[in-house]
PDB file of N, CA and C in Angstrom:
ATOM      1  N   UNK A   1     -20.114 -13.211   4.280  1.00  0.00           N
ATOM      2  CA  UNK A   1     -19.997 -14.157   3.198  1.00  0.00           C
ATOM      3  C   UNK A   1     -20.622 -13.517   1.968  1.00  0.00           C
ATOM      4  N   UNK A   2     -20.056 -13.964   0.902  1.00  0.00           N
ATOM      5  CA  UNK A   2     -20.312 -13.235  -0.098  1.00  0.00           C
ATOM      6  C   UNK A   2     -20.835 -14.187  -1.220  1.00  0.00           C
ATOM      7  N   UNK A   3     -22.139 -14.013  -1.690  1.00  0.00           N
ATOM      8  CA  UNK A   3     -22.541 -15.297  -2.657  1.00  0.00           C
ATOM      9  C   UNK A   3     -22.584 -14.651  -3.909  1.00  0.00           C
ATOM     10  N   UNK A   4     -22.664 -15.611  -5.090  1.00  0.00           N
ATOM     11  CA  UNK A   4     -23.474 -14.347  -6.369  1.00  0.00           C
ATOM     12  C   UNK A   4     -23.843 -15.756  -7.347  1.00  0.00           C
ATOM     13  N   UNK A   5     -24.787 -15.192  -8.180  1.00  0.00           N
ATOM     14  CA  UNK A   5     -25.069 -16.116  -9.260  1.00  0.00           C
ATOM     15  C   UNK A   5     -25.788 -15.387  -9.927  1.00  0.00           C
ATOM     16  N   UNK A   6     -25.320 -15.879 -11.726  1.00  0.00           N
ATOM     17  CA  UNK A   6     -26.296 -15.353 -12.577  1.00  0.00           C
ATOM     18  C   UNK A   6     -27.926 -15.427 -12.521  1.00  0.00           C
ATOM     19  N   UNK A   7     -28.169 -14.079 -12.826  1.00  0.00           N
ATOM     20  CA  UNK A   7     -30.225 -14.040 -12.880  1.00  0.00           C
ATOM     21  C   UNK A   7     -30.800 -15.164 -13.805  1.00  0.00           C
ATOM     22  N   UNK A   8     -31.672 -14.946 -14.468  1.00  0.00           N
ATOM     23  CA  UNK A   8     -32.378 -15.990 -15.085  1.00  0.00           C
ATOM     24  C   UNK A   8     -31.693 -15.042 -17.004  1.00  0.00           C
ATOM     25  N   UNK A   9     -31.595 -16.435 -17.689  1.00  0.00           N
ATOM     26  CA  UNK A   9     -31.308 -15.501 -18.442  1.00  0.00           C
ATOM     27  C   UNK A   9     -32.850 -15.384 -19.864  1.00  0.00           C
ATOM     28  N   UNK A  10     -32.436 -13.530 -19.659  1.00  0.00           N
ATOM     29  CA  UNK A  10     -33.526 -13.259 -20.526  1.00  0.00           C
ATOM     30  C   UNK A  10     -32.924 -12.339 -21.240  1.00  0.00           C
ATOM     31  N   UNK A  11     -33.510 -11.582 -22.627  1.00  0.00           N
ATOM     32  CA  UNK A  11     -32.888 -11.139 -23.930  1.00  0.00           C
ATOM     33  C   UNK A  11     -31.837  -9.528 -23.073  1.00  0.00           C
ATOM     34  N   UNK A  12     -33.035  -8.643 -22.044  1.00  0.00           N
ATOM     35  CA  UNK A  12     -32.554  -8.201 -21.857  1.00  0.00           C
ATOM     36  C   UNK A  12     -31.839  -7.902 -20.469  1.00  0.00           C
ATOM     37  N   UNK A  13     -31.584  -9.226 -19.637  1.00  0.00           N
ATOM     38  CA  UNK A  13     -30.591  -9.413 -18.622  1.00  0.00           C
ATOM     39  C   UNK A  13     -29.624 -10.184 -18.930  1.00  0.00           C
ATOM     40  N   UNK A  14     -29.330 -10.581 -19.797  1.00  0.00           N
ATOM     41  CA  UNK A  14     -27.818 -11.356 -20.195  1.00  0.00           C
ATOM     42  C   UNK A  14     -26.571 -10.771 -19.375  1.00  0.00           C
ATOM     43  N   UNK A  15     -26.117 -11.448 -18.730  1.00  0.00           N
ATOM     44  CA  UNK A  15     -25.003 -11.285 -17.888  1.00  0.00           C
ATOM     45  C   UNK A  15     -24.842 -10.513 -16.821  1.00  0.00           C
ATOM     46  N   UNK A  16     -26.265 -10.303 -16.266  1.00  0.00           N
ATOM     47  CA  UNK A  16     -26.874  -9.888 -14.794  1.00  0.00           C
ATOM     48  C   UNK A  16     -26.353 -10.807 -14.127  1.00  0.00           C
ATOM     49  N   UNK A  17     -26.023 -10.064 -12.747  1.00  0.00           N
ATOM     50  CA  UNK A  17     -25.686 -11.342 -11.233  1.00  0.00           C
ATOM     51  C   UNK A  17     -26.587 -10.297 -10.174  1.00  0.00           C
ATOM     52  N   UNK A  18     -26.703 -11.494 -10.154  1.00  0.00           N
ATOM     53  CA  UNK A  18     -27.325 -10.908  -8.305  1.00  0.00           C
ATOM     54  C   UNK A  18     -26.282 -11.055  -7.467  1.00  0.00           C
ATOM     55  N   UNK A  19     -25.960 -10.501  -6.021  1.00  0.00           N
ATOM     56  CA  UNK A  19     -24.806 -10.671  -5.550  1.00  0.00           C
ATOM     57  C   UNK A  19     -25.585 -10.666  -3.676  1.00  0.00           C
ATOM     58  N   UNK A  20     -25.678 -11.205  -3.333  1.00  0.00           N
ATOM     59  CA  UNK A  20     -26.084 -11.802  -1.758  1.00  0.00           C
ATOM     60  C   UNK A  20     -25.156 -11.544  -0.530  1.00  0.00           C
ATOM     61  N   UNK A  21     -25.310 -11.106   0.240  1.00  0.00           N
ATOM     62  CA  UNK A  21     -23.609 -10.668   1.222  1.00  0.00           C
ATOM     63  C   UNK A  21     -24.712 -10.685   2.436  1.00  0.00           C
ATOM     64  N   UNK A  22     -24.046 -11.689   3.069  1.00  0.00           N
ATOM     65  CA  UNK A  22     -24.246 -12.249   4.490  1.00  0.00           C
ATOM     66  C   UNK A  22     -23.495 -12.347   5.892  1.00  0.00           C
ATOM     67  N   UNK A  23     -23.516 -11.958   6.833  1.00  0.00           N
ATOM     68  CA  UNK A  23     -22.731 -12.097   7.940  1.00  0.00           C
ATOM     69  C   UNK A  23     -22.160 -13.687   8.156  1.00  0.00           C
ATOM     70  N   UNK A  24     -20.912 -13.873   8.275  1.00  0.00           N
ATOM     71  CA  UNK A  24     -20.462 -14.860   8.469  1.00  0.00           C
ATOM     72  C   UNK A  24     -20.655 -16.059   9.985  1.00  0.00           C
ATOM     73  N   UNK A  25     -21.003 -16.973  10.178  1.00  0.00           N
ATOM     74  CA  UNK A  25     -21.434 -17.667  11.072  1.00  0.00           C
ATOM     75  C   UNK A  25     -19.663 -18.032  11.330  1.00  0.00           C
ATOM     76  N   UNK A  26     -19.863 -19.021  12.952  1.00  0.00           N
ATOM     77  CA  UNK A  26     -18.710 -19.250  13.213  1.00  0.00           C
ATOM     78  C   UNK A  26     -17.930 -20.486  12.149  1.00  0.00           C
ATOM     79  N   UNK A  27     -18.841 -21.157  11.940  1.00  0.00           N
ATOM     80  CA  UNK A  27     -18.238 -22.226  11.248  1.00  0.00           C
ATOM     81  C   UNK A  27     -17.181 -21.548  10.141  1.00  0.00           C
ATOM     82  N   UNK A  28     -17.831 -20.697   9.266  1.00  0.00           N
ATOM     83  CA  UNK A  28     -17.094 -19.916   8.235  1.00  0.00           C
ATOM     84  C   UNK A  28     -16.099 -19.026   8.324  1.00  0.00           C
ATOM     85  N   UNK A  29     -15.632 -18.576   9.865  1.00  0.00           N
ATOM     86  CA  UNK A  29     -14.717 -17.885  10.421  1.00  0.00           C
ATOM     87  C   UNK A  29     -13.906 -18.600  10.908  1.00  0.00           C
ATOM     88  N   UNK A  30     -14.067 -19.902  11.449  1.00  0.00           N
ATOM     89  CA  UNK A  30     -13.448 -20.529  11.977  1.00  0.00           C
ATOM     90  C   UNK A  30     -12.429 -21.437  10.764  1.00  0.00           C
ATOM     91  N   UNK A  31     -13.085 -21.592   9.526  1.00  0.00           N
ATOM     92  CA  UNK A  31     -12.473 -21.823   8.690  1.00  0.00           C
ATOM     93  C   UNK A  31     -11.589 -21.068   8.232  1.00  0.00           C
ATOM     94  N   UNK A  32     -11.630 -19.154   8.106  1.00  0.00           N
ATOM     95  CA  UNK A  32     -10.880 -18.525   7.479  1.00  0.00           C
ATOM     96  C   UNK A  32      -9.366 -18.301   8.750  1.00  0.00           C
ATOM     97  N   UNK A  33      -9.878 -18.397   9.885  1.00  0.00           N
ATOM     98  CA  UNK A  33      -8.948 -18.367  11.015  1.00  0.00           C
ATOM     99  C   UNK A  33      -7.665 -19.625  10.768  1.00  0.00           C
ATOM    100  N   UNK A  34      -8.443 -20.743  10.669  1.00  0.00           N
ATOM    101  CA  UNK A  34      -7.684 -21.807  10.709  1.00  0.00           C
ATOM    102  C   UNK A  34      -6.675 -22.099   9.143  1.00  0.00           C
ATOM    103  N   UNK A  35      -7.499 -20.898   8.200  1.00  0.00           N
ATOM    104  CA  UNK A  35      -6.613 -21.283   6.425  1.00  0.00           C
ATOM    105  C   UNK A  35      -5.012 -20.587   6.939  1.00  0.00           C
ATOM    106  N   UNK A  36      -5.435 -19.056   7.627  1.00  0.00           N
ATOM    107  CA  UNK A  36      -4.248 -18.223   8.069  1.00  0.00           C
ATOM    108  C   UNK A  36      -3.041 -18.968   8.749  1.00  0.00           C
ATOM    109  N   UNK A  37      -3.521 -20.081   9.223  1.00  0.00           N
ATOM    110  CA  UNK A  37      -2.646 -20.252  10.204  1.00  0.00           C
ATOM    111  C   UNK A  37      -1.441 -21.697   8.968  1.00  0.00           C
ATOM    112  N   UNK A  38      -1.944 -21.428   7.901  1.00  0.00           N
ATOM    113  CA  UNK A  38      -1.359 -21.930   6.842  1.00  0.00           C
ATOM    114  C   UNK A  38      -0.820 -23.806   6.920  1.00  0.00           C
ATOM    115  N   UNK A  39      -2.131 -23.978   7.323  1.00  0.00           N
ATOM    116  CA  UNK A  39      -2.073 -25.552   7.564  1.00  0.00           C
ATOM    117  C   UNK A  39      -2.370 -26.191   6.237  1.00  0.00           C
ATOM    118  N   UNK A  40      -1.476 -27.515   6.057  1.00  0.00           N
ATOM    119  CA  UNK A  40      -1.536 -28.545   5.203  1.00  0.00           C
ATOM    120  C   UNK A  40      -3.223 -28.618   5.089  1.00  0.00           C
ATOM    121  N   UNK A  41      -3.741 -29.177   4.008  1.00  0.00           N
ATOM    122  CA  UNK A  41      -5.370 -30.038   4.382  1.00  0.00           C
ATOM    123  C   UNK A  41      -5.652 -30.984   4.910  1.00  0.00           C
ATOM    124  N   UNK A  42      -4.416 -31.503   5.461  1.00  0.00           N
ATOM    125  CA  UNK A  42      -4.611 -33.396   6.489  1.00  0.00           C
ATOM    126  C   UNK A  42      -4.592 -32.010   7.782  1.00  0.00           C
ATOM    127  N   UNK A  43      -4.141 -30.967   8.071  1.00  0.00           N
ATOM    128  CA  UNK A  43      -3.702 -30.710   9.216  1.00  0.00           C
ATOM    129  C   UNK A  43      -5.369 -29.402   9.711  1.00  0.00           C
ATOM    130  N   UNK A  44      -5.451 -28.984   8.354  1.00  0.00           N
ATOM    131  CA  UNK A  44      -7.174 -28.496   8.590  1.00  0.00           C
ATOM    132  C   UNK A  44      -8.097 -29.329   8.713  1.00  0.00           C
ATOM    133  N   UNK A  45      -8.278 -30.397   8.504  1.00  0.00           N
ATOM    134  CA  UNK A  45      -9.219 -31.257   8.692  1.00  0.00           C
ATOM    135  C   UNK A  45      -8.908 -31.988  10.041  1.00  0.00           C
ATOM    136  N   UNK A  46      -7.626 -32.281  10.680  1.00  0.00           N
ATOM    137  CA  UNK A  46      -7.380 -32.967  12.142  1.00  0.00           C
ATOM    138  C   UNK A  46      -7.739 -31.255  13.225  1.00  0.00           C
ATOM    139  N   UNK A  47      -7.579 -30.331  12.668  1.00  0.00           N
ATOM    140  CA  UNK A  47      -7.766 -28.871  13.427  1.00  0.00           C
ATOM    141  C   UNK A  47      -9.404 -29.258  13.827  1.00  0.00           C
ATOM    142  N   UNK A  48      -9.979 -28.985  12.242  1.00  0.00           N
ATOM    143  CA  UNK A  48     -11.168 -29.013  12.792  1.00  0.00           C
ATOM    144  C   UNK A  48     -11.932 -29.916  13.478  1.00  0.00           C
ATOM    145  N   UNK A  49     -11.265 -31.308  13.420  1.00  0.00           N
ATOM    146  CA  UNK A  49     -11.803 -32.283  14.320  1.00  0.00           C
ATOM    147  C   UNK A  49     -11.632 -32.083  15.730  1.00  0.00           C
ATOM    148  N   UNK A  50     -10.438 -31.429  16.168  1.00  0.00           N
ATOM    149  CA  UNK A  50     -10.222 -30.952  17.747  1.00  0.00           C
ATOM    150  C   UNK A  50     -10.970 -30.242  18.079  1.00  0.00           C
ATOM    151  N   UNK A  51     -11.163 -29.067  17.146  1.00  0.00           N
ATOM    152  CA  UNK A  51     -12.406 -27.796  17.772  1.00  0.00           C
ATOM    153  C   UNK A  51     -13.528 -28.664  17.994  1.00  0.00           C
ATOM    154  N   UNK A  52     -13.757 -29.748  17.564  1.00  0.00           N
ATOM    155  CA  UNK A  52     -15.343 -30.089  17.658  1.00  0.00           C
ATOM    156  C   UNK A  52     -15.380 -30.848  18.587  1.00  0.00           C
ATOM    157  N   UNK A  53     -13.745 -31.285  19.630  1.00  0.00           N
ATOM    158  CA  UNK A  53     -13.967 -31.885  20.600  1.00  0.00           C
ATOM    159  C   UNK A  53     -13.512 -33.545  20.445  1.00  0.00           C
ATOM    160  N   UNK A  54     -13.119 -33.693  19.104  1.00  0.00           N
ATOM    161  CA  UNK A  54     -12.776 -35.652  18.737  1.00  0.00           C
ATOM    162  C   UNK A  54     -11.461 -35.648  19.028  1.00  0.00           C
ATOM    163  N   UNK A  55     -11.372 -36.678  20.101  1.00  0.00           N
ATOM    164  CA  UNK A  55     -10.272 -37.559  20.047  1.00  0.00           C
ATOM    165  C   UNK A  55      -9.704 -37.838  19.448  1.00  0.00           C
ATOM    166  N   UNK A  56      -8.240 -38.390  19.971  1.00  0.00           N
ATOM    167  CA  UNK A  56      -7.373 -38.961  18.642  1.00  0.00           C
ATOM    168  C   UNK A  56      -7.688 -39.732  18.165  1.00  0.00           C
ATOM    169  N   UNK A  57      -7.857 -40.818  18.990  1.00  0.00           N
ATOM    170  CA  UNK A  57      -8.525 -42.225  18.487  1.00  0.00           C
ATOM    171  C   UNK A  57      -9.754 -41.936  17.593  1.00  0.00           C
ATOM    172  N   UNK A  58     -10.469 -41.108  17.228  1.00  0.00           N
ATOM    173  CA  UNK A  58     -11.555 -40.828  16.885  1.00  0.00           C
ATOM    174  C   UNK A  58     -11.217 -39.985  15.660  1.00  0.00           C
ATOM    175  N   UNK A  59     -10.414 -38.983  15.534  1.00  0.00           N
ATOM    176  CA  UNK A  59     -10.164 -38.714  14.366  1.00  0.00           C
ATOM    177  C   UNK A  59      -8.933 -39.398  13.551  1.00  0.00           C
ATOM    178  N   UNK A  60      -8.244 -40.208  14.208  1.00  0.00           N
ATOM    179  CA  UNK A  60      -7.763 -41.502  13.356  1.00  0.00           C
ATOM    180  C   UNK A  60      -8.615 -42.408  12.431  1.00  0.00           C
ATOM    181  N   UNK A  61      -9.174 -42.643  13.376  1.00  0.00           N
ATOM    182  CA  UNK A  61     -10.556 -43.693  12.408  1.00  0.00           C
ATOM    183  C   UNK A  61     -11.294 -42.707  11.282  1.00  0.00           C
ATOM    184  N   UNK A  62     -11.909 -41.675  11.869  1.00  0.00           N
ATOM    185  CA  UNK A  62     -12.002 -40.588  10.442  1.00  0.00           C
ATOM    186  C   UNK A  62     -11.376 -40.583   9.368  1.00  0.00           C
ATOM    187  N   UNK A  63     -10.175 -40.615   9.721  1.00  0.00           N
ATOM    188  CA  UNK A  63      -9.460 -39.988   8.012  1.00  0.00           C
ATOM    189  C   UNK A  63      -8.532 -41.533   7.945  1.00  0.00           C
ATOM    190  N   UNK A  64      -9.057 -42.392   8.863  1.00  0.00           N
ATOM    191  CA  UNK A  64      -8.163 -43.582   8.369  1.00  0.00           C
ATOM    192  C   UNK A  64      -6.792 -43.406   8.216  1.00  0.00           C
ATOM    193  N   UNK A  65      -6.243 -43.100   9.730  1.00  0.00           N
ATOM    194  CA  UNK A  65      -4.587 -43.392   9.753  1.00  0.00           C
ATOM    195  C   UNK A  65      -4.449 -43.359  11.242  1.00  0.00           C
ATOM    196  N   UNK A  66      -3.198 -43.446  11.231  1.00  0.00           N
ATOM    197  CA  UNK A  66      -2.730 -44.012  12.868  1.00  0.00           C
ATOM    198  C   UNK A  66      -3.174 -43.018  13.614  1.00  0.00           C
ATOM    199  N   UNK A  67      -3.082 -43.327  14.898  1.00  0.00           N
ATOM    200  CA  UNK A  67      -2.833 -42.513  16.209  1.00  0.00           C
ATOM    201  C   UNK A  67      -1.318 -41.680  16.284  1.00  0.00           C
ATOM    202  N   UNK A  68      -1.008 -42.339  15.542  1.00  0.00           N
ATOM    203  CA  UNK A  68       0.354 -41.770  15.725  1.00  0.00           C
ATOM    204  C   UNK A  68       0.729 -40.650  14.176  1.00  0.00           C
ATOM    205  N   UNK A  69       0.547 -40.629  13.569  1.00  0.00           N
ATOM    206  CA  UNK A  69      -0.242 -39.736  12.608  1.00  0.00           C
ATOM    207  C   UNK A  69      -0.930 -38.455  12.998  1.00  0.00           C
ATOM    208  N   UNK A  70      -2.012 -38.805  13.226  1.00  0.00           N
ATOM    209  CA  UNK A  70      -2.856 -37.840  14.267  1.00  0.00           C
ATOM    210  C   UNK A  70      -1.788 -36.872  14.982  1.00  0.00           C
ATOM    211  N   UNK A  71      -0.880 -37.629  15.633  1.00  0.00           N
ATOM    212  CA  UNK A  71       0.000 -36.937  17.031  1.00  0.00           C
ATOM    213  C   UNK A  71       0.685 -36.185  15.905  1.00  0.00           C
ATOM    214  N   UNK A  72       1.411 -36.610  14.839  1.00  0.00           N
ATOM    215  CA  UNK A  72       2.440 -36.224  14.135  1.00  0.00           C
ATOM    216  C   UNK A  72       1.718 -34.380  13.506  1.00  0.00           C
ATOM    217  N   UNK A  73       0.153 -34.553  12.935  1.00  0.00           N
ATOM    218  CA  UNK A  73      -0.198 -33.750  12.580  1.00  0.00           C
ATOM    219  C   UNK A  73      -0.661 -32.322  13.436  1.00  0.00           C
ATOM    220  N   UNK A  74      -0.590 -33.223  14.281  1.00  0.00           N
ATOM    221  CA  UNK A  74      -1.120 -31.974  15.763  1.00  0.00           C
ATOM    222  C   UNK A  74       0.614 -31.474  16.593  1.00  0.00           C
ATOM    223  N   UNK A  75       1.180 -31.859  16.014  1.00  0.00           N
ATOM    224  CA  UNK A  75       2.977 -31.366  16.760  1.00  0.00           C
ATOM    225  C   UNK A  75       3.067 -29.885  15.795  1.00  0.00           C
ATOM    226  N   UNK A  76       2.376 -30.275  13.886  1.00  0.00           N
ATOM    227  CA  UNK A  76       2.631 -29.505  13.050  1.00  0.00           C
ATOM    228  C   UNK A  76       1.977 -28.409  13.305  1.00  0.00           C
ATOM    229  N   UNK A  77       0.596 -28.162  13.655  1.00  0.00           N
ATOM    230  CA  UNK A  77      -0.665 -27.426  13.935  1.00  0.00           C
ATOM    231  C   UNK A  77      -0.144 -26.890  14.879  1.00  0.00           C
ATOM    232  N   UNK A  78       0.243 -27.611  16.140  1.00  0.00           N
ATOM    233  CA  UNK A  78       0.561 -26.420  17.471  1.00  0.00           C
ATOM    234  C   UNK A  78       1.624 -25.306  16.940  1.00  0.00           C
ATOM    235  N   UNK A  79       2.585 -26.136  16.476  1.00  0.00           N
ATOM    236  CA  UNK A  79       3.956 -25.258  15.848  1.00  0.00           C
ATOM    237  C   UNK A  79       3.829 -24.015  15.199  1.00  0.00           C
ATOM    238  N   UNK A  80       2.850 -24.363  14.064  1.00  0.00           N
ATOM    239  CA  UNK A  80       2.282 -23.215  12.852  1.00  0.00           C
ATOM    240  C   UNK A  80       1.242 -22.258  13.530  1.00  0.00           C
ATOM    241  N   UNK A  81       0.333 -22.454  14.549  1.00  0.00           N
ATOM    242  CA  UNK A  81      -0.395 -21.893  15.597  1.00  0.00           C
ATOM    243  C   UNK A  81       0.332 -21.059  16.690  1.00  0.00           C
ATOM    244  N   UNK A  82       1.769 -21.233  16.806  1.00  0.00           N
ATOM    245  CA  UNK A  82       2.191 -20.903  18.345  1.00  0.00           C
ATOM    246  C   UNK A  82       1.491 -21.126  19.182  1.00  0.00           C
ATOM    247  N   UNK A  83       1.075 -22.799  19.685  1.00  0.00           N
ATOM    248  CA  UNK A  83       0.267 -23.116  20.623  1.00  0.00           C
ATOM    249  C   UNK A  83       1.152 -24.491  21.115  1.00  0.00           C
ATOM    250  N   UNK A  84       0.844 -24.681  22.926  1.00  0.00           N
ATOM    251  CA  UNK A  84       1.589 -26.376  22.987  1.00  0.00           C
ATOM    252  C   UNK A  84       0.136 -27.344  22.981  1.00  0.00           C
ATOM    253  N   UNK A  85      -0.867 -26.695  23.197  1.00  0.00           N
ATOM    254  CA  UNK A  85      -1.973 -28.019  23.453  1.00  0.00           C
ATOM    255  C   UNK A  85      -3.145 -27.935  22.610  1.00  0.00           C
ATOM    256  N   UNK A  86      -3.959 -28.712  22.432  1.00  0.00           N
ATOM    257  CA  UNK A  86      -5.417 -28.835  22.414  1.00  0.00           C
ATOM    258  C   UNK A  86      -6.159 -27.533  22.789  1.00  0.00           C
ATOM    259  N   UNK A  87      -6.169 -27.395  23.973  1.00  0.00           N
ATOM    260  CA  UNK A  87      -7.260 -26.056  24.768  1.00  0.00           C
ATOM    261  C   UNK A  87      -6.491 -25.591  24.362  1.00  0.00           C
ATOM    262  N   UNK A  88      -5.203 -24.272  24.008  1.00  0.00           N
ATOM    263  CA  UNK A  88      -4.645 -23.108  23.580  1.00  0.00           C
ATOM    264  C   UNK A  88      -5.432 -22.988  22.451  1.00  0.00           C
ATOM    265  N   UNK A  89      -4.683 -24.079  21.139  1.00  0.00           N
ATOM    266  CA  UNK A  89      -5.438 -24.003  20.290  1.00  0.00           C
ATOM    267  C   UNK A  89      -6.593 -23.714  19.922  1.00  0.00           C
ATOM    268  N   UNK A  90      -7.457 -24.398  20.826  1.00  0.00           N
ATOM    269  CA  UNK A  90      -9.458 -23.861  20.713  1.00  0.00           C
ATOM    270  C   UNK A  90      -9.613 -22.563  21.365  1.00  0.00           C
ATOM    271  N   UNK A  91      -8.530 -22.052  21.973  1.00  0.00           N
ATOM    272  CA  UNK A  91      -8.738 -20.804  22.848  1.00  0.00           C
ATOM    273  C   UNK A  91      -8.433 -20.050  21.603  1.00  0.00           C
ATOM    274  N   UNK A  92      -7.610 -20.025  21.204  1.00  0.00           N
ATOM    275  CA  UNK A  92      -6.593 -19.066  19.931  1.00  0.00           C
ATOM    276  C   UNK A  92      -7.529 -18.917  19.168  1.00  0.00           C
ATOM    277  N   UNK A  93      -8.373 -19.615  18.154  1.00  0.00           N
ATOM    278  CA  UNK A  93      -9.150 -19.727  17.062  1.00  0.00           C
ATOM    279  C   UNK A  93     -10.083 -19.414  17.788  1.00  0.00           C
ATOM    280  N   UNK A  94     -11.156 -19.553  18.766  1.00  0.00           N
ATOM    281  CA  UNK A  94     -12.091 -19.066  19.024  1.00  0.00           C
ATOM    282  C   UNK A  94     -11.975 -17.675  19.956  1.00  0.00           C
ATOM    283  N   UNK A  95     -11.139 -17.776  21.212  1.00  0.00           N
ATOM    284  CA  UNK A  95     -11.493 -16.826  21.738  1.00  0.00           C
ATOM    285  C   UNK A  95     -10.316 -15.384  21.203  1.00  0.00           C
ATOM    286  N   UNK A  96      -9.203 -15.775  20.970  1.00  0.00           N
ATOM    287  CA  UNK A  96      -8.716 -14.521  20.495  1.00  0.00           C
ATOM    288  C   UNK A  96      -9.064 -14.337  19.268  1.00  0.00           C
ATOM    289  N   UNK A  97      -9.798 -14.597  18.185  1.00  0.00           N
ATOM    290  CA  UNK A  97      -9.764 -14.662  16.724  1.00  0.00           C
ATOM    291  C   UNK A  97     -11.171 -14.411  16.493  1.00  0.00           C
ATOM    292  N   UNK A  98     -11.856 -14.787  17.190  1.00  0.00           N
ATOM    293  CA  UNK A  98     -13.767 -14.777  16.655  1.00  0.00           C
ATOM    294  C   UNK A  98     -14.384 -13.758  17.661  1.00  0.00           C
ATOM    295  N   UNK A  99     -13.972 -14.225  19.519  1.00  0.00           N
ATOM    296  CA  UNK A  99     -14.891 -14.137  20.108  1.00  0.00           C
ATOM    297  C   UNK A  99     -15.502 -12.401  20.412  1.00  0.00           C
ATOM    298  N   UNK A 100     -13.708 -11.817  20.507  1.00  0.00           N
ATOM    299  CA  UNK A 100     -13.198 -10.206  20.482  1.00  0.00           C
ATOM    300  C   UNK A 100     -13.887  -9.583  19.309  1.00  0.00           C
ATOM    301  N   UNK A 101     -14.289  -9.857  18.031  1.00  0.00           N
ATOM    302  CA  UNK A 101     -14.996  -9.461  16.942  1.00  0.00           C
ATOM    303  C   UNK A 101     -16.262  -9.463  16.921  1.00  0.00           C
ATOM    304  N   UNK A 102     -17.129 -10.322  17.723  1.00  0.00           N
ATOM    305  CA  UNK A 102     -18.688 -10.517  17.571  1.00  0.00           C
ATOM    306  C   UNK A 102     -19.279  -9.277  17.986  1.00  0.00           C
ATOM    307  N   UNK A 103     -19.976  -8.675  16.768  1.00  0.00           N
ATOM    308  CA  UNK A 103     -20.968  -7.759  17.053  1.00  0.00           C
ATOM    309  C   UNK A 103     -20.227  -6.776  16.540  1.00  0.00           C
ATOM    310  N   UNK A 104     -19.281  -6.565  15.609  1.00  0.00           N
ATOM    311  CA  UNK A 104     -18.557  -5.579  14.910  1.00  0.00           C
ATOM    312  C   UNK A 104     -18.584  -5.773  13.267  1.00  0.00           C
ATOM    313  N   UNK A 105     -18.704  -4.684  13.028  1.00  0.00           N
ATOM    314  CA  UNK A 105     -18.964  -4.642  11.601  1.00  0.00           C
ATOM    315  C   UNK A 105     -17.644  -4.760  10.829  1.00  0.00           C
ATOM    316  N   UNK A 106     -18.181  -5.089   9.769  1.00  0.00           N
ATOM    317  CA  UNK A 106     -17.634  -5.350   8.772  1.00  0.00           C
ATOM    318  C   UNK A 106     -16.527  -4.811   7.673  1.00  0.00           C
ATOM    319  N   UNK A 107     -15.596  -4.473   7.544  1.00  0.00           N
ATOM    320  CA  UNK A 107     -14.547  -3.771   6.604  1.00  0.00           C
ATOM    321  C   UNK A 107     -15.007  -3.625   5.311  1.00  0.00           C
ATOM    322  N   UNK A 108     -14.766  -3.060   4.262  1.00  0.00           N
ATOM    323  CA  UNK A 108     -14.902  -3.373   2.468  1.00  0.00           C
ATOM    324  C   UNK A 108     -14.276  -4.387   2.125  1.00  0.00           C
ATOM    325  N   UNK A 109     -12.814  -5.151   3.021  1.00  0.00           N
ATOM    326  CA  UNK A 109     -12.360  -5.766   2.484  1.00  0.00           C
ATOM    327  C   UNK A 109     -12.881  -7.626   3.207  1.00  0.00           C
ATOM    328  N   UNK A 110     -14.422  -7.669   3.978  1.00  0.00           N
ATOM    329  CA  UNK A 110     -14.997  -8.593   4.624  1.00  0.00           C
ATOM    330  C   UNK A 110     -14.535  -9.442   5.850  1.00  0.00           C
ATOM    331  N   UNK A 111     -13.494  -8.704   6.036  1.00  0.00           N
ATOM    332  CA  UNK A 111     -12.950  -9.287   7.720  1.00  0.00           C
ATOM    333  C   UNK A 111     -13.000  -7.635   8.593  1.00  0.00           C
ATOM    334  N   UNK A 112     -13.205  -8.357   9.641  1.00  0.00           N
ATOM    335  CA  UNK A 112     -13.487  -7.494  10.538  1.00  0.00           C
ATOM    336  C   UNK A 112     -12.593  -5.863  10.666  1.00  0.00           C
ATOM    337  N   UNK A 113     -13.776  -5.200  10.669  1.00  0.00           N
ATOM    338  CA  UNK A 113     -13.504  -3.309  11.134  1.00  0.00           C
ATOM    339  C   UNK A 113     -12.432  -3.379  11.959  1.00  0.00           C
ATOM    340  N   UNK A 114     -11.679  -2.456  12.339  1.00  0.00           N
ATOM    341  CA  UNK A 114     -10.889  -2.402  13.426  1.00  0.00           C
ATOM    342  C   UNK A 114     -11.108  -1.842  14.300  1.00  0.00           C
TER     343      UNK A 114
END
């Protein structure tokens, strides 16, 4: 992860940045995994509710819409994923996408070395 923000400003640091570069946690990979897979934002936000294990019924009430909604958005997700279920899906994003990378460095371009 890559942060930056301007220094403090003084006469002679005007338009100094500091620039911060951090190893990415899963949450933040799991996000860039799941942008690739070029989901709507109703359909990243029902993604990430599955990885975390919520129900339909449960992430219906979340974003306030049907069960049947829910189903509609998860037909789209498997499709755009090449996945048919729930577990593929959490398998795909975590174990082929994150798990094969842990403990490998880093590229110039911030996704993983080959």
């Amino acid at each position: 992860m890559l942060y930056a923000s301007p220094l403090t400003t003084l006469a002679d640091r005007d338009g100094d940045v500091v620039v911060t570069i951090e190893e990415a946690r899963p949450p933040e990979i799991v996000a860039l995994v799941v942008a690739a897979f070029g989901l709507t934002g109703r359909e990243r936000d029902v993604t990430q509710l599955v990885l975390q294990g919520v129900d339909t019924k449960e992430i219906a009430a979340t974003l306030h819409v049907s069960s049947y909604t829910v189903q509609d958005h998860l037909k789209s997700v498997f499709d755009k994923a090449d996945v048919r279920s729930r577990r593929e899906l959490i398998a795909r994003v975590y174990f082929d996408q994150y798990v094969p990378r842990m403990g490998t460095d880093l590229s110039p371009s911030g996704w993983f070395a080959g």
